[in-house]
Protein backbone atom coordinates (compact mmCIF):
# COMPACT_ATOMS: atom_id res chain seq x y z
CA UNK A 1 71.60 143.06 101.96
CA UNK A 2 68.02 142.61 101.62
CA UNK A 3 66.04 144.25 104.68
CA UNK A 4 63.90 141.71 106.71
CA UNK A 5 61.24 144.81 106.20
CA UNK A 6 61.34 144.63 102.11
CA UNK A 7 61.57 140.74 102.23
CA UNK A 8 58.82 140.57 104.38
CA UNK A 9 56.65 142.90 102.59
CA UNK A 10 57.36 140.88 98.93
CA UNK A 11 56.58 137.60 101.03
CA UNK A 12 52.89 138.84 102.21
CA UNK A 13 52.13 140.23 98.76
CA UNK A 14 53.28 137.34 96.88
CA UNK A 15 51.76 134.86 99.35
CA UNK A 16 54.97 133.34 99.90
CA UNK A 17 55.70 132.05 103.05
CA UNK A 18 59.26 131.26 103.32
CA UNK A 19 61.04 132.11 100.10
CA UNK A 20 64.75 133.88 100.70
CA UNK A 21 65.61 136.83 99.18
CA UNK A 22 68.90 137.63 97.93
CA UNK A 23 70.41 140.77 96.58
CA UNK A 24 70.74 139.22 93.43
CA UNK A 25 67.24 137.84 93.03
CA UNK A 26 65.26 138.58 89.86
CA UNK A 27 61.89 139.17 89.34
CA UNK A 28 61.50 136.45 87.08
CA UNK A 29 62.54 134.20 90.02
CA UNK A 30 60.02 134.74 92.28
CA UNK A 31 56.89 132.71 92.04
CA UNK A 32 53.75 135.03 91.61
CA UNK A 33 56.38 138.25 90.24
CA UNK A 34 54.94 139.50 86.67
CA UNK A 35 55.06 142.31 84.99
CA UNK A 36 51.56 143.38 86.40
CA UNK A 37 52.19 142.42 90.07
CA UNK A 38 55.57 144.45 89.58
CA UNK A 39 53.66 147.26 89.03
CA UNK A 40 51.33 146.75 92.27
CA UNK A 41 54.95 145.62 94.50
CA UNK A 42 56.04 148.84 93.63
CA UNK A 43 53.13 150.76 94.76
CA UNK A 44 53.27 148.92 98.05
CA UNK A 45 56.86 149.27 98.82
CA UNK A 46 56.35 153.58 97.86
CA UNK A 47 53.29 153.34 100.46
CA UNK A 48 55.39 150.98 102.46
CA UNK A 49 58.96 153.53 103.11
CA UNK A 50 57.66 156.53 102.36
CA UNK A 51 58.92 157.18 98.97
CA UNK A 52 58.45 157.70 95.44
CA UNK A 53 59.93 156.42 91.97
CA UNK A 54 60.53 157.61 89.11
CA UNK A 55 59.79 155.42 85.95
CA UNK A 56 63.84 155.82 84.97
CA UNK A 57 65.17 154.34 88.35
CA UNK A 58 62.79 151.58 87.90
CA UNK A 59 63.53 150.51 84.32
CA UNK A 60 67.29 150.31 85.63
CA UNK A 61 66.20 147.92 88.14
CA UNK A 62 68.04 144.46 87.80
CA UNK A 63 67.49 143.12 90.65
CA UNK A 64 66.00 142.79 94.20
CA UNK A 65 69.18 143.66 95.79
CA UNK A 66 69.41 147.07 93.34
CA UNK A 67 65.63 147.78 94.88
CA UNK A 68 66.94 147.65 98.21
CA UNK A 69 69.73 149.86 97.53
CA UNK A 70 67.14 152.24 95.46
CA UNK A 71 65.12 152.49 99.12
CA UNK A 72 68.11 152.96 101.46
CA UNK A 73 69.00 155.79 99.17
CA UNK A 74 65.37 157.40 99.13
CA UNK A 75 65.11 157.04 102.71
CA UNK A 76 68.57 158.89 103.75
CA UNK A 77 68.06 161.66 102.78
């Protein structure tokens, strides 16, 4: 399940005020989400939780739900 934190933070970023997130929303869904502001989401959500990706975990990416799940497992540890 998508964390109120993440959705929130995708919200202010994209300037979307009430869009839902779902696990199984894709990028290409998301009004504002390209390739370049991908790049700048991720860079906010690393500053955001503390964590760092690497550039294989992010090219398996599918999906908003599999970012979530990539966080939760960065964070506990």
């Amino acid at each position: 399940m998508i964390s109120e934190r993440l959705a929130g933070l995708l919200r202010r970023e994209l300037a979307l005020d009430t869009f839902e997130f779902r696990d199984e929303t894709k990028a290409f869904e998301v009004p504002g989400w390209d390739s370049l502001r991908h790049v700048e989401l991720l860079t906010k959500i690393e500053e955001e939780f503390g964590v760092r990706f690497k550039s294989l975990e992010v090219v398996k990416l599918k999906s908003v739900g599999d970012l979530q799940a990539l966080i939760d497992r960065k964070t506990t540890r």
